[in-house]
PDB file of N, CA and C in Angstrom:
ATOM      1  N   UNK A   1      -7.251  87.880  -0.627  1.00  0.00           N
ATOM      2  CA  UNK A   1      -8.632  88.292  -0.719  1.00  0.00           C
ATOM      3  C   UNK A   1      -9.275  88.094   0.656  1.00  0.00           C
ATOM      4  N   UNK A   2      -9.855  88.735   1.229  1.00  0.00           N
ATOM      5  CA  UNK A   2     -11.270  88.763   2.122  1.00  0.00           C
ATOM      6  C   UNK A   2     -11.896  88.870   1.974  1.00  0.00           C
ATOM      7  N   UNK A   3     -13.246  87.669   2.807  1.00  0.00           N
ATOM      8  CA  UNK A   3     -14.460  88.110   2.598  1.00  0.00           C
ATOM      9  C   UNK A   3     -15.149  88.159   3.762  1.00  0.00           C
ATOM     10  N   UNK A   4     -16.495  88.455   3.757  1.00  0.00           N
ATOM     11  CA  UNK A   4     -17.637  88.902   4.786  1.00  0.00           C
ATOM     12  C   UNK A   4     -18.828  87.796   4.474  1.00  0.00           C
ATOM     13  N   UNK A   5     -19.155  87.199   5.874  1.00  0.00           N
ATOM     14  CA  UNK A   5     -20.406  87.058   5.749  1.00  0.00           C
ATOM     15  C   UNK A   5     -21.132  86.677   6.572  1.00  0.00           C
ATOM     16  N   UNK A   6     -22.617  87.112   6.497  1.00  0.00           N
ATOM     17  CA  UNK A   6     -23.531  86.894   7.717  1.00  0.00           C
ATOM     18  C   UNK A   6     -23.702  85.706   7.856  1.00  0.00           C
ATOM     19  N   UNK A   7     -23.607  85.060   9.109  1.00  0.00           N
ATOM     20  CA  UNK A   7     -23.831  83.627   9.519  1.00  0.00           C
ATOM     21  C   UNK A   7     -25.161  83.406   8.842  1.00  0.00           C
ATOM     22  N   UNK A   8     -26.013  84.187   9.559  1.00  0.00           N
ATOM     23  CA  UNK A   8     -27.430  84.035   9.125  1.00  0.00           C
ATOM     24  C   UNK A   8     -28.427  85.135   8.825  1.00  0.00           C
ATOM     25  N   UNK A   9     -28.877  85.475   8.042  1.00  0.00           N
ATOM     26  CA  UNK A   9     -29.744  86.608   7.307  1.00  0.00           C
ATOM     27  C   UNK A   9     -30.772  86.994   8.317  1.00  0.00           C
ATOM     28  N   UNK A  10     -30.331  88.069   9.010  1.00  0.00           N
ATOM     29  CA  UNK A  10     -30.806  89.355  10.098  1.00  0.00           C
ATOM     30  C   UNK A  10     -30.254  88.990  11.660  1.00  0.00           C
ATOM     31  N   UNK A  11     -29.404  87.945  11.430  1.00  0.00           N
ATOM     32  CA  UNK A  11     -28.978  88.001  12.787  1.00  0.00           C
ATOM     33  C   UNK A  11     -27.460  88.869  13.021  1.00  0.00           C
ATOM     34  N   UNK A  12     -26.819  88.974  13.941  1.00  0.00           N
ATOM     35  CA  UNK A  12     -25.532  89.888  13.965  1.00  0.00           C
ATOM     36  C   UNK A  12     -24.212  89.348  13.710  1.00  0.00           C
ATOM     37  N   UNK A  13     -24.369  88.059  13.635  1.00  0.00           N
ATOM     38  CA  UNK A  13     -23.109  86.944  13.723  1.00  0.00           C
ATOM     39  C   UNK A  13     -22.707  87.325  12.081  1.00  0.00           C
ATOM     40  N   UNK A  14     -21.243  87.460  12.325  1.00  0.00           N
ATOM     41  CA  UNK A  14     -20.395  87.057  10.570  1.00  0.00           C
ATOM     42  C   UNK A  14     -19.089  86.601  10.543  1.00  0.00           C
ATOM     43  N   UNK A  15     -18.447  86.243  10.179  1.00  0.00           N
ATOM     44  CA  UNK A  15     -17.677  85.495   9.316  1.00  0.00           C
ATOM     45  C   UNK A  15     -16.671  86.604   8.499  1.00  0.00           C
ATOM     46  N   UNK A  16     -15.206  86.279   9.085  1.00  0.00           N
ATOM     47  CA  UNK A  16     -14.587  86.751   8.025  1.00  0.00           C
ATOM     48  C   UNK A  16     -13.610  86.454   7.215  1.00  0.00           C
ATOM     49  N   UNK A  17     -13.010  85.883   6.479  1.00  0.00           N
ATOM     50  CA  UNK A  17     -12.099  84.928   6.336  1.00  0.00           C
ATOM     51  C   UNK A  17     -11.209  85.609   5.011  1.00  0.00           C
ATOM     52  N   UNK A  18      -9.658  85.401   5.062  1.00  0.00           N
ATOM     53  CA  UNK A  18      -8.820  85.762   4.544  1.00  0.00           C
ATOM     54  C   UNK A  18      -7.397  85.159   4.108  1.00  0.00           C
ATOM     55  N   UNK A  19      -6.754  85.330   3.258  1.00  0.00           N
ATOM     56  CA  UNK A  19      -5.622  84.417   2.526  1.00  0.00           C
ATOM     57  C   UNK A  19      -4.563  85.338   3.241  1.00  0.00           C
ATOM     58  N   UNK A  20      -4.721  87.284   3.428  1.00  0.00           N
ATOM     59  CA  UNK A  20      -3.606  87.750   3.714  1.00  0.00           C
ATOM     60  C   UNK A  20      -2.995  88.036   5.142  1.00  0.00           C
ATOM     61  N   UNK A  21      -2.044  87.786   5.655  1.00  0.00           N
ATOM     62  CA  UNK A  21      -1.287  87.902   6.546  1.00  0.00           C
ATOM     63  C   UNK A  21      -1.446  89.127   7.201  1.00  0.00           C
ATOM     64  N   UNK A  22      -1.470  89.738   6.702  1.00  0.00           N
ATOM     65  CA  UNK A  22      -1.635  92.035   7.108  1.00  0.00           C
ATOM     66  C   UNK A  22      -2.885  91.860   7.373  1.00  0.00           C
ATOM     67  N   UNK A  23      -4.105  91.762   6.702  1.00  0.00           N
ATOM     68  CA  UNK A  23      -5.497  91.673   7.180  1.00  0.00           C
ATOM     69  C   UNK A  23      -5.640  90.831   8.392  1.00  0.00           C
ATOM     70  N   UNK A  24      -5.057  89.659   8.340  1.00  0.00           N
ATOM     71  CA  UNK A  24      -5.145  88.568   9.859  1.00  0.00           C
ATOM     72  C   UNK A  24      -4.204  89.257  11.232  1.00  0.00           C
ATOM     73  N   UNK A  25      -3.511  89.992  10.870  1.00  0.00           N
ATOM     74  CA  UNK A  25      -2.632  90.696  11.950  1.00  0.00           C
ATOM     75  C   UNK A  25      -3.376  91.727  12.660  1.00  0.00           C
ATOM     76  N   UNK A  26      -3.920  92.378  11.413  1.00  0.00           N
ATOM     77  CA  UNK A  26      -4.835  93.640  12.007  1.00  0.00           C
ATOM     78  C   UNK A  26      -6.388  93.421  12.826  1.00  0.00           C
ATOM     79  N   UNK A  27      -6.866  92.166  12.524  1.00  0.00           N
ATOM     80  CA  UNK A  27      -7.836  91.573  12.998  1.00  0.00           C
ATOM     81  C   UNK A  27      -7.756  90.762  14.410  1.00  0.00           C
ATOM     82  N   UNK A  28      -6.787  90.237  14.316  1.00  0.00           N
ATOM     83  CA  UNK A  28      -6.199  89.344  15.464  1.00  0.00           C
ATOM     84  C   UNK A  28      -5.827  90.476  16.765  1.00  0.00           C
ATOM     85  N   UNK A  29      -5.503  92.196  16.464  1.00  0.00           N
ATOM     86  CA  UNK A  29      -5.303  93.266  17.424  1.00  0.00           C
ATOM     87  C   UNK A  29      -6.966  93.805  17.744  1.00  0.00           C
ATOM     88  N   UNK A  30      -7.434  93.829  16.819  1.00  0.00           N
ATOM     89  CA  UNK A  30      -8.780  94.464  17.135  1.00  0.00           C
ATOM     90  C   UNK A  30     -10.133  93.799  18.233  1.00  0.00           C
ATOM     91  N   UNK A  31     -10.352  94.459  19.223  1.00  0.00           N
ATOM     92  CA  UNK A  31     -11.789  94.120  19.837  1.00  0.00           C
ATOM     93  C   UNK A  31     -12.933  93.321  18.930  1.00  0.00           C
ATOM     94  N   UNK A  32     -13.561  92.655  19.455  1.00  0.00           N
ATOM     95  CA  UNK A  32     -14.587  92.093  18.731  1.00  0.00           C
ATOM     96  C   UNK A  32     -14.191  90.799  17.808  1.00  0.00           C
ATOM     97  N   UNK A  33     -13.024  90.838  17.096  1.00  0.00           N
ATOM     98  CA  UNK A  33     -12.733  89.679  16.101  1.00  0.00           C
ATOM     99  C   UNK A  33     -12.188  88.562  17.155  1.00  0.00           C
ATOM    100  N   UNK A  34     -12.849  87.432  16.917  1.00  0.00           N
ATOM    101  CA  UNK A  34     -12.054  86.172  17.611  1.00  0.00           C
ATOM    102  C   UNK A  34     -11.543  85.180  16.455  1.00  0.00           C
ATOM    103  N   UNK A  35     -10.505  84.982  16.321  1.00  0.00           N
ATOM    104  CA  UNK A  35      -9.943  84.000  15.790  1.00  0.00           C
ATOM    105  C   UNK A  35     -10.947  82.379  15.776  1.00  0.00           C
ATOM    106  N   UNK A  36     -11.417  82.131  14.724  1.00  0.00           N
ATOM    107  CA  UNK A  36     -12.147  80.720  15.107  1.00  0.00           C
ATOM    108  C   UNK A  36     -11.692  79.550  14.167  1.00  0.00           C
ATOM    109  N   UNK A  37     -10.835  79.937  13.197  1.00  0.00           N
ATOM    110  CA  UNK A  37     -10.124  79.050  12.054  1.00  0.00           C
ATOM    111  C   UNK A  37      -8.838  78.785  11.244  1.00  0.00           C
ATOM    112  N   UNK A  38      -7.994  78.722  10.950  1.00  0.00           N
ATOM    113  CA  UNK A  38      -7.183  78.944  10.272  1.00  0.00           C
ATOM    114  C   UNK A  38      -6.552  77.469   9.969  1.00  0.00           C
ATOM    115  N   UNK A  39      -5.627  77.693   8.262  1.00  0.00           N
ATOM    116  CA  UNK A  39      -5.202  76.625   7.941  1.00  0.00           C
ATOM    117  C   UNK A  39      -4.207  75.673   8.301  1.00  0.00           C
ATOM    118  N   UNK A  40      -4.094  74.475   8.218  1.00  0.00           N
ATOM    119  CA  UNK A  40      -2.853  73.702   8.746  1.00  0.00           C
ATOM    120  C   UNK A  40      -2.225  73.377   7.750  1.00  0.00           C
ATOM    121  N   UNK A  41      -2.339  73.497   6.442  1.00  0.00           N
ATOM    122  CA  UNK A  41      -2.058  72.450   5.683  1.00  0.00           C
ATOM    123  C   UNK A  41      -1.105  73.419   4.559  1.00  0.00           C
ATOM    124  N   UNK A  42      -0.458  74.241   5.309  1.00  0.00           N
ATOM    125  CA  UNK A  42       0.640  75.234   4.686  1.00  0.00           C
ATOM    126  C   UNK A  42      -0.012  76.217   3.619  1.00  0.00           C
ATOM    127  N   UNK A  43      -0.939  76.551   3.479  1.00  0.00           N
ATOM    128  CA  UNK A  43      -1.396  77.630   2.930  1.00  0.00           C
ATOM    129  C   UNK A  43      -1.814  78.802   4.073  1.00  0.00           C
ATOM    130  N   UNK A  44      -1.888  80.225   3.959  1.00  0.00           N
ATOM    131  CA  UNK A  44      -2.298  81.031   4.622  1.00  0.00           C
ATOM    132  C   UNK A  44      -3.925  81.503   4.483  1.00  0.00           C
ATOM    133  N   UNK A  45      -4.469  81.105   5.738  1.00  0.00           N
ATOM    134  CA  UNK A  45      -5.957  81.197   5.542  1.00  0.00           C
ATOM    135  C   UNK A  45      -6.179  81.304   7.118  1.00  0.00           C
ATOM    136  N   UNK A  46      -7.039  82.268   7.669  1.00  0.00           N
ATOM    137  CA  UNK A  46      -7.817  82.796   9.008  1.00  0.00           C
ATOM    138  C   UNK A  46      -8.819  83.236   9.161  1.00  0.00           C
ATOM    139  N   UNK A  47      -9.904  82.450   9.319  1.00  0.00           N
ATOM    140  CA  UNK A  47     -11.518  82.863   9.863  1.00  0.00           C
ATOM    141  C   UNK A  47     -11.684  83.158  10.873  1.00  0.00           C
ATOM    142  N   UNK A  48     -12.308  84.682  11.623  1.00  0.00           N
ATOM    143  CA  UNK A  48     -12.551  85.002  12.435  1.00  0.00           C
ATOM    144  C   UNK A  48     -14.477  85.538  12.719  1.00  0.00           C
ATOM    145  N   UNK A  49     -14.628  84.700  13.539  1.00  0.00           N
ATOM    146  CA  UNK A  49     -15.943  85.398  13.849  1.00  0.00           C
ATOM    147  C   UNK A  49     -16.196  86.637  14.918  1.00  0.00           C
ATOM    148  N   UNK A  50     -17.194  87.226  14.550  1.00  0.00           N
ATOM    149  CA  UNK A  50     -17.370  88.904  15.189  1.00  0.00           C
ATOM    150  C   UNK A  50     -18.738  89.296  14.501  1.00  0.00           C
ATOM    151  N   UNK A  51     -19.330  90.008  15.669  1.00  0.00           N
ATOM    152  CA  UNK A  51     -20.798  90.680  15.421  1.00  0.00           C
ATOM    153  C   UNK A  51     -20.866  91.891  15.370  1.00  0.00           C
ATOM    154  N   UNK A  52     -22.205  92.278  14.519  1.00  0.00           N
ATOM    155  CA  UNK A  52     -22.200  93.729  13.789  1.00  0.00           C
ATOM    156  C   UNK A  52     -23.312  94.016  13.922  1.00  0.00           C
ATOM    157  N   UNK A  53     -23.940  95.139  14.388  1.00  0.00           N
ATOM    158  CA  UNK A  53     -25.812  95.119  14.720  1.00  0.00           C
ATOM    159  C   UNK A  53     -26.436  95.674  12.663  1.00  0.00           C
ATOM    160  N   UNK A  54     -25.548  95.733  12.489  1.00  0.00           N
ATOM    161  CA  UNK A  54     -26.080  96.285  11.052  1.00  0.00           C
ATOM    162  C   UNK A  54     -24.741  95.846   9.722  1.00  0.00           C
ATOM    163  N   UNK A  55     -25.449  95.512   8.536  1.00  0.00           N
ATOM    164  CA  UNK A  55     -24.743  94.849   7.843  1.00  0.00           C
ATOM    165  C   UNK A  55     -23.653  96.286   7.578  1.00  0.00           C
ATOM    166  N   UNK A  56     -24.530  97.320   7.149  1.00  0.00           N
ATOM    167  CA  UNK A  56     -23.115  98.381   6.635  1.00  0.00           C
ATOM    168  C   UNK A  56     -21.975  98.867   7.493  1.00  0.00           C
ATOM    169  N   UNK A  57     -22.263  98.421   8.613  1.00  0.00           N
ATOM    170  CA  UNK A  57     -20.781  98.654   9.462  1.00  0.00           C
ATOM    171  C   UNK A  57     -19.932  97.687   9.597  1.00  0.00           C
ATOM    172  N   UNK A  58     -20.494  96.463   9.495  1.00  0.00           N
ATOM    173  CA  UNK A  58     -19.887  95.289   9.240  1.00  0.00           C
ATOM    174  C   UNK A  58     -18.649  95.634   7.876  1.00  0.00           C
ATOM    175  N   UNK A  59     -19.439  96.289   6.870  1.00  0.00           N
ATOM    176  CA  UNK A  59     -18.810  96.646   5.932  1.00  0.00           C
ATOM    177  C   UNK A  59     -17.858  97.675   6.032  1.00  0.00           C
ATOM    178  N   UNK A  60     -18.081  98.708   6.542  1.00  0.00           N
ATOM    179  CA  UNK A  60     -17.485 100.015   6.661  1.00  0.00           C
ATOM    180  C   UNK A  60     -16.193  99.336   7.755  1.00  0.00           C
ATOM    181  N   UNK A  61     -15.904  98.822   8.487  1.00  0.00           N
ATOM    182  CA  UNK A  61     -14.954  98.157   9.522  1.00  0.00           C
ATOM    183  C   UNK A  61     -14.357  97.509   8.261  1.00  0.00           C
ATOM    184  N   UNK A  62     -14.550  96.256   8.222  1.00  0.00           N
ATOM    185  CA  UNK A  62     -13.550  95.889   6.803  1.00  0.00           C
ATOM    186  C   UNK A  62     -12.858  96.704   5.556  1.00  0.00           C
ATOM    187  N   UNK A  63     -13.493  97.046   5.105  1.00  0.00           N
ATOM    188  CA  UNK A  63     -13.309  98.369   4.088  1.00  0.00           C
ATOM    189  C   UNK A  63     -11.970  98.893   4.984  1.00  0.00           C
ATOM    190  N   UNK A  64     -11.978  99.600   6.081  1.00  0.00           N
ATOM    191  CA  UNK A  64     -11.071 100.177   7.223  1.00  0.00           C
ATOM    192  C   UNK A  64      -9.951  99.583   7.204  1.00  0.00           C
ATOM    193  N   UNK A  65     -10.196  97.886   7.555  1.00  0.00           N
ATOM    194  CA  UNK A  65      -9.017  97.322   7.577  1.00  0.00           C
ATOM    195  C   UNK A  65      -8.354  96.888   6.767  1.00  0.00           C
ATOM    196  N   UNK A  66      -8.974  96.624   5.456  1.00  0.00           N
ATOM    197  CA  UNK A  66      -8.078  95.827   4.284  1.00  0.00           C
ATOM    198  C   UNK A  66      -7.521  97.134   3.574  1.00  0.00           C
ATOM    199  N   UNK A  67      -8.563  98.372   3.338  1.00  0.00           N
ATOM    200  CA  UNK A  67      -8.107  99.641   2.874  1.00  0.00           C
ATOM    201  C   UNK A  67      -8.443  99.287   1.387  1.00  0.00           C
ATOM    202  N   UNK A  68      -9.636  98.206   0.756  1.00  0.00           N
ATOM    203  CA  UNK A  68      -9.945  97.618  -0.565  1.00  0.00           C
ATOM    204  C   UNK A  68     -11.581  98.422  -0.108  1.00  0.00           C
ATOM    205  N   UNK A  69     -11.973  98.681  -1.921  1.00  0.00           N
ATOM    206  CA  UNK A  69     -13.821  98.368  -2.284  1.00  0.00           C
ATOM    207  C   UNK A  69     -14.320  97.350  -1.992  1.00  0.00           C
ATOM    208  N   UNK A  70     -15.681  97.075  -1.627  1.00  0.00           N
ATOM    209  CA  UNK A  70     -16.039  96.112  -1.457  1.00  0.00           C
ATOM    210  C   UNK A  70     -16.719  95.703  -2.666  1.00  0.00           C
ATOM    211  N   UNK A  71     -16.776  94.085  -3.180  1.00  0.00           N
ATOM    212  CA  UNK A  71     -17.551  93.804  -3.956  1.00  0.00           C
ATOM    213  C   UNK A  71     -18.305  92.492  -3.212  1.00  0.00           C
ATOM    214  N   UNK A  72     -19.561  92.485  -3.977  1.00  0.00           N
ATOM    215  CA  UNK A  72     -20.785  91.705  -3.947  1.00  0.00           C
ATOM    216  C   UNK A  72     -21.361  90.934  -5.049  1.00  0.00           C
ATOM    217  N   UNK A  73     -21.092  89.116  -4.484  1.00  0.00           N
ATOM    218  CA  UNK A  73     -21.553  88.645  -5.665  1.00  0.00           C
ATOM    219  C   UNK A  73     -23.271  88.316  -5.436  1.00  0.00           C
ATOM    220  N   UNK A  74     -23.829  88.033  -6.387  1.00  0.00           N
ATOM    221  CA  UNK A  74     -24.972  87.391  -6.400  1.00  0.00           C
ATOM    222  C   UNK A  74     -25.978  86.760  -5.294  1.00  0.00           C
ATOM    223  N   UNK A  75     -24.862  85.837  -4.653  1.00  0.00           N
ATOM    224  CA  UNK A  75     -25.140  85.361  -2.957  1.00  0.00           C
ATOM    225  C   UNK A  75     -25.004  86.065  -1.974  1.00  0.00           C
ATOM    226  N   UNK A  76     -24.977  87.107  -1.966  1.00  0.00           N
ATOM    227  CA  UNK A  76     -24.297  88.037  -0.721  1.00  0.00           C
ATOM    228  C   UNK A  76     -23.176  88.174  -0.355  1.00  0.00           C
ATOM    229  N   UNK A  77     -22.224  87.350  -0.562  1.00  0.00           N
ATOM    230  CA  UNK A  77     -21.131  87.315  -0.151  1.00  0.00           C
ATOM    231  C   UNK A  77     -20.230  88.819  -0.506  1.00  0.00           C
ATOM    232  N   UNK A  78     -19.320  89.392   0.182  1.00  0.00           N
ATOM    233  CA  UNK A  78     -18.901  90.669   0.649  1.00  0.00           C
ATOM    234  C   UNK A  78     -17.501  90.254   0.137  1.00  0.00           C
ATOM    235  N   UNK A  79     -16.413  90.421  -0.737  1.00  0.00           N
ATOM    236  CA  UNK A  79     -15.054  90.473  -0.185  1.00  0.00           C
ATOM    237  C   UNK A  79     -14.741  91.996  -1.238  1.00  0.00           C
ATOM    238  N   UNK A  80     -13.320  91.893  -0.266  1.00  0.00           N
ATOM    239  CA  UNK A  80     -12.615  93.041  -0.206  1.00  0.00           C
ATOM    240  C   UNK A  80     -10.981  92.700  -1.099  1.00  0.00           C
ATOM    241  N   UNK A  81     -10.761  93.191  -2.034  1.00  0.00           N
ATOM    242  CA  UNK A  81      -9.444  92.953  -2.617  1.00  0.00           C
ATOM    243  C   UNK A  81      -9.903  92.900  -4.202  1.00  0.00           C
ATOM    244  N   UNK A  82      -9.001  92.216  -5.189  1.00  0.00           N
ATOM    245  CA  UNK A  82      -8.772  92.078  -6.166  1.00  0.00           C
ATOM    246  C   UNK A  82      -9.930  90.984  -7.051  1.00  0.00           C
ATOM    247  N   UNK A  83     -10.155  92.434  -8.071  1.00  0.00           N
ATOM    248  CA  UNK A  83     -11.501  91.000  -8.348  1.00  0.00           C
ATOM    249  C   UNK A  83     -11.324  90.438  -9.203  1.00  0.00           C
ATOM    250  N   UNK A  84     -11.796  89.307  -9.074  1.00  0.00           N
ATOM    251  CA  UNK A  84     -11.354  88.267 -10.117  1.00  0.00           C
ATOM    252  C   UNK A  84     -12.405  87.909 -11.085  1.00  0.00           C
ATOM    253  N   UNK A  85     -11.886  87.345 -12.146  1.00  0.00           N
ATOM    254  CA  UNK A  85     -13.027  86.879 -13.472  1.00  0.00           C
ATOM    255  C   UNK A  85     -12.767  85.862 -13.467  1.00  0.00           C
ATOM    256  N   UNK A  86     -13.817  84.772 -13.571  1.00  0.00           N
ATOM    257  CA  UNK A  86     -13.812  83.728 -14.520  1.00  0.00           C
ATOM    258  C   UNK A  86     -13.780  83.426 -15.330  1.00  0.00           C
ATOM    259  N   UNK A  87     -14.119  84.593 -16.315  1.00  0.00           N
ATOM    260  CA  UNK A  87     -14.322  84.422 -17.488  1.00  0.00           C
ATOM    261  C   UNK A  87     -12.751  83.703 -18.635  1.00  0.00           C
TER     262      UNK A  87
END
């Protein structure tokens, strides 16, 4: 799963963070994404920060790279992949 999110509400800074390997490969080649996180502790996980002057391109770029819909929960939060229930 990936997700999106604005550091801070109207500024350009976001956040993108991901479990899959193919999404972190394709991000790690692209302009703009910097690598700022990833896990040590043997799970696969990579946060990269990168700025967007507008939230829907922020979106439309992801969308691009994972090749998933985007969904939106409640908080804003953006990810891209398989959606899950709690229920």
């Amino acid at each position: 799963m990936t997700y999106l999110w604005q550091e801070e509400r109207g500024q350009k800074f976001y956040r993108v963070q991901t479990d899959e390997k193919e999404v972190a490969e394709k991000l790690k080649r692209r302009n703009g994404f910097k690598l700022s996180g990833w896990s040590i502790n043997g799970h696969s996980l990579w946060i990269f920060a990168c700025t967007f002057t507008r939230p829907d391109i922020a979106k439309k770029v992801l969308k691009s790279v994972t090749g998933q819909k985007s969904n939106i929960d409640s908080e804003g939060l953006i990810s891209f992949g398989r959606s899950i229930s709690l229920n």
